[in-house]
N, C-alpha and C. Protein backbone atom coordinates (compact mmCIF):
# COMPACT_ATOMS: atom_id res chain seq x y z
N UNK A 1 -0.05 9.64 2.88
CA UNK A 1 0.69 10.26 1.79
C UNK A 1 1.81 9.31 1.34
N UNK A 2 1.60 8.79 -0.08
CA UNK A 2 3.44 8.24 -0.68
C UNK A 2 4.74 9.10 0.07
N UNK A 3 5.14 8.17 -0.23
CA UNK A 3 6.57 8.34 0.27
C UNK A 3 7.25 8.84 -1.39
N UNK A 4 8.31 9.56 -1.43
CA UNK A 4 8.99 10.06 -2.97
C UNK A 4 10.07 9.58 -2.55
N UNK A 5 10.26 8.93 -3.63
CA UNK A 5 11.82 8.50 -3.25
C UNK A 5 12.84 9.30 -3.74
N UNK A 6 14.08 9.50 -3.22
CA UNK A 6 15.09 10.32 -3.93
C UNK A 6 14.93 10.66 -5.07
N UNK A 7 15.01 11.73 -5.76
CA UNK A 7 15.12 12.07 -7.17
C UNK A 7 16.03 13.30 -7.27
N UNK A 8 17.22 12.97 -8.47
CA UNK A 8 18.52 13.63 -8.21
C UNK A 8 17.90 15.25 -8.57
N UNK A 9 18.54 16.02 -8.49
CA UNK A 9 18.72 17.40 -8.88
C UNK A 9 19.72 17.62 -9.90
N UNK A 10 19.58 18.48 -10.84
CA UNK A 10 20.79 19.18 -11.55
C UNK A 10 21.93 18.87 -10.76
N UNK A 11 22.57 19.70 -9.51
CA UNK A 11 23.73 19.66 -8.97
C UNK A 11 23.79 18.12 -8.56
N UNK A 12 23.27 16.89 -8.65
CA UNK A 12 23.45 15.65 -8.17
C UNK A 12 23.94 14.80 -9.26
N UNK A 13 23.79 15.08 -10.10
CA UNK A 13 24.51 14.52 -11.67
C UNK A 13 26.40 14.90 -11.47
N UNK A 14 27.14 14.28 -11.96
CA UNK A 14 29.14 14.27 -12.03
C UNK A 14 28.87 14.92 -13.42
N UNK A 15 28.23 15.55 -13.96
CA UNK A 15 28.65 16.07 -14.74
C UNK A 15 27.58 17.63 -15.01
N UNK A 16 27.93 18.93 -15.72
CA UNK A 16 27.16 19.72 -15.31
C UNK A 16 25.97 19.89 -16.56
N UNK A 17 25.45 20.53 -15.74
CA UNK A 17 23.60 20.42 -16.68
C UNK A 17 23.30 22.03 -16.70
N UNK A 18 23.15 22.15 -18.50
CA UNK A 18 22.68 23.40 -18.80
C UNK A 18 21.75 23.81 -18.17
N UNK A 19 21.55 25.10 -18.00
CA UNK A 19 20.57 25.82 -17.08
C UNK A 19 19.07 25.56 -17.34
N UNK A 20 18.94 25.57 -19.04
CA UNK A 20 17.48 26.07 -19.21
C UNK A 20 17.16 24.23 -18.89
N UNK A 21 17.96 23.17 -18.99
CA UNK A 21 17.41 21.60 -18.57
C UNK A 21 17.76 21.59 -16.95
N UNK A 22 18.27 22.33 -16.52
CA UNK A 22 18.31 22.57 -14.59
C UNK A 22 16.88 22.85 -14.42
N UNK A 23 16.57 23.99 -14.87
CA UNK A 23 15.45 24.68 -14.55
C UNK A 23 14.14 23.72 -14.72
N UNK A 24 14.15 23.21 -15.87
CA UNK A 24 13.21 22.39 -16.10
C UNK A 24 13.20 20.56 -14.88
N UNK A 25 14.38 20.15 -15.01
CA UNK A 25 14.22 19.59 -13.72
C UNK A 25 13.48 19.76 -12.45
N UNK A 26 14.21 20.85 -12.41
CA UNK A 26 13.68 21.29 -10.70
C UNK A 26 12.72 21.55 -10.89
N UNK A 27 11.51 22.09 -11.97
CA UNK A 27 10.55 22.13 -11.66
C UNK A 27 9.56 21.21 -11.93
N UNK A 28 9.93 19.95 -12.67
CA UNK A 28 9.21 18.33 -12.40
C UNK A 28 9.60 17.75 -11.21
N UNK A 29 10.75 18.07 -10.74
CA UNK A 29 11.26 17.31 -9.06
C UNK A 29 9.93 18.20 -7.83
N UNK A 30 10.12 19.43 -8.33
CA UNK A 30 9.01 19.82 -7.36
C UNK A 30 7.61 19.82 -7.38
N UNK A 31 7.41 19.79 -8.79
CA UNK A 31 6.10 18.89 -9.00
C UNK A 31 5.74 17.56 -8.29
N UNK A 32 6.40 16.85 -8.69
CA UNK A 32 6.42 15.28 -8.23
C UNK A 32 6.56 15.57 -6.81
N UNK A 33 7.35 16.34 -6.04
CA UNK A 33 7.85 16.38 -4.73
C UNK A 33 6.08 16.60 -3.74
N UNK A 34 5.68 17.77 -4.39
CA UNK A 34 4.31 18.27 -4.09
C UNK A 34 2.98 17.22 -4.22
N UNK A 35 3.65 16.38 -5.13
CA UNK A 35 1.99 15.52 -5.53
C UNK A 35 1.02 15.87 -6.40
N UNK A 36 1.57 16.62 -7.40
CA UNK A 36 1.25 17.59 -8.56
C UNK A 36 0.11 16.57 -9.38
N UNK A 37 -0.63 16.49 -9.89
CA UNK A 37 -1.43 15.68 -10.28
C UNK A 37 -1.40 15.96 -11.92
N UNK A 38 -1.08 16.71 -12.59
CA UNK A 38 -0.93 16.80 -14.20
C UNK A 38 0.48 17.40 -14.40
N UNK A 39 1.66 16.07 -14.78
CA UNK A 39 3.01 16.98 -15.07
C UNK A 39 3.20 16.42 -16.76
N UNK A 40 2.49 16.82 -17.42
CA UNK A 40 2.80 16.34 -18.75
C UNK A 40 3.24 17.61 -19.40
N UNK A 41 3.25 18.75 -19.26
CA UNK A 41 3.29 20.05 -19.42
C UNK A 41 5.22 20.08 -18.74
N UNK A 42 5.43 19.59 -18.38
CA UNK A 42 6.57 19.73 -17.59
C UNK A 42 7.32 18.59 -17.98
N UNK A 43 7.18 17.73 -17.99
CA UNK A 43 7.46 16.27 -18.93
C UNK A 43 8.28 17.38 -20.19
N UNK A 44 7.50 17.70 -21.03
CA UNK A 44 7.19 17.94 -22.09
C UNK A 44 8.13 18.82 -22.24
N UNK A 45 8.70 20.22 -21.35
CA UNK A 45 9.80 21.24 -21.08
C UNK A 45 10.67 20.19 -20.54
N UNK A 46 10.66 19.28 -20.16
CA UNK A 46 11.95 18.64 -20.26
C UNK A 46 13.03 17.72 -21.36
N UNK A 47 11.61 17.15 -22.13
CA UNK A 47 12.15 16.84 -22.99
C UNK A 47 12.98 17.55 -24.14
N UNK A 48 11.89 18.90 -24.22
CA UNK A 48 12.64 19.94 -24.90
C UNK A 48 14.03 20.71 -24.37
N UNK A 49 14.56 20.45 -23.28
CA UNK A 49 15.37 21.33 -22.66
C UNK A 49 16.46 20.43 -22.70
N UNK A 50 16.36 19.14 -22.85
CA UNK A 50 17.57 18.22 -22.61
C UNK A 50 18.32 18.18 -23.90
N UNK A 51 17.91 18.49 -25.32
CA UNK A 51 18.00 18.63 -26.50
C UNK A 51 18.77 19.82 -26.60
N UNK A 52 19.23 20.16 -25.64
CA UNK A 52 19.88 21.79 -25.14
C UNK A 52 21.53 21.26 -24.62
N UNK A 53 21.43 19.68 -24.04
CA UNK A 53 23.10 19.18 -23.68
C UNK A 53 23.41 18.94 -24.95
N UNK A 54 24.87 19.33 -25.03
CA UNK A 54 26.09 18.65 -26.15
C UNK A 54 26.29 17.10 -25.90
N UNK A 55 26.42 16.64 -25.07
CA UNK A 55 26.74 14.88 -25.00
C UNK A 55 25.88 14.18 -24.92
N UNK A 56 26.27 13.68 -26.15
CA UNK A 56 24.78 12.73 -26.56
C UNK A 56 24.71 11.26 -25.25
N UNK A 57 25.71 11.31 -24.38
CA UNK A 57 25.59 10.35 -23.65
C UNK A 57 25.12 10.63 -22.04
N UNK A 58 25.11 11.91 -22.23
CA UNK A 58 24.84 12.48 -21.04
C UNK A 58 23.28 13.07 -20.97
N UNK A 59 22.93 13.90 -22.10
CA UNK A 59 21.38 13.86 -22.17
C UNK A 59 20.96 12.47 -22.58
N UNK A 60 20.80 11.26 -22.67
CA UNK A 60 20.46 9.97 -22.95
C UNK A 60 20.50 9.60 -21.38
N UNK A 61 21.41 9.55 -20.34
CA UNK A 61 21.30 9.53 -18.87
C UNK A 61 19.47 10.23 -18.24
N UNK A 62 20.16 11.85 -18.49
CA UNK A 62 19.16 12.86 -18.46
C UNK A 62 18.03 12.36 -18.03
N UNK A 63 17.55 11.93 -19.84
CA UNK A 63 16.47 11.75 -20.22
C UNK A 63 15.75 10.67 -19.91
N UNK A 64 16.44 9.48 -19.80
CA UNK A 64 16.22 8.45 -19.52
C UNK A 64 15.63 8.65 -17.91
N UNK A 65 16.56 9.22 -16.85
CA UNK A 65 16.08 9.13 -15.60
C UNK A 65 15.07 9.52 -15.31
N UNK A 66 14.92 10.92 -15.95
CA UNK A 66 13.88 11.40 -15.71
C UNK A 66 12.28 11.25 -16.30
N UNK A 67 11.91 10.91 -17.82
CA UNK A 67 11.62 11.11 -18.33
C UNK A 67 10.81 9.67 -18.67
N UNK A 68 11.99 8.46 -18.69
CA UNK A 68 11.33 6.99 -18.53
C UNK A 68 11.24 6.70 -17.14
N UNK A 69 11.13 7.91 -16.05
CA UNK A 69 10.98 7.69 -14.46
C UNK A 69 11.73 6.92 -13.90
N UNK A 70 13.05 6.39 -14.18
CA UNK A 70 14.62 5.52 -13.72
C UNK A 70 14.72 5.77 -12.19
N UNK A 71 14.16 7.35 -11.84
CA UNK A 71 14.35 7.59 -10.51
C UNK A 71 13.37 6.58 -10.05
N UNK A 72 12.28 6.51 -10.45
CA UNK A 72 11.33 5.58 -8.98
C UNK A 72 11.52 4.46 -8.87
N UNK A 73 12.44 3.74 -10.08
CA UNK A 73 12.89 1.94 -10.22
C UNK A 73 13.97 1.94 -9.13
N UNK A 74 14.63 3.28 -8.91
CA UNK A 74 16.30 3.04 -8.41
C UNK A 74 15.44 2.81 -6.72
N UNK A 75 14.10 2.99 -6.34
CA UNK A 75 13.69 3.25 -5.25
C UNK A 75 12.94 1.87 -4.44
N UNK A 76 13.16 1.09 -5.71
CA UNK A 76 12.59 -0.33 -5.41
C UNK A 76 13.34 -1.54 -5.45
């Protein structure tokens, strides 16, 4: 089995993250966590949910980590 490397959570971000883009996190982190084999459906609620933060510099973080997968580079 891969190894997953860290991937932050809502509460792991310094700054706080609307619920309905929490929610959607945690449930691509536990996708990915599981070995989920189709997360484009979830991808996809994330992208839409991050469009939900006020700081355009903070959903650009967001989105970026998650979304251009930043978490699995920070793991190499």
């Amino acid at each position: 089995m891969e190894q997953i490397p860290f991937i932050r959570r809502p509460k792991d971000w310094p700054f706080p993250i609307p619920e309905i883009t929490a929610e959607a996190i945690n449930d691509l982190v536990d996708a990915i966590e599981r070995s989920d084999r189709y997360l484009g459906s979830l991808y996809d609620e994330l992208d839409g949910a991050t469009r939900e933060m006020d700081n355009l510099d903070q959903e650009t973080l967001v989105r970026n980590y998650y979304l251009l997968e930043e978490w699995d580079s920070d793991a190499k």
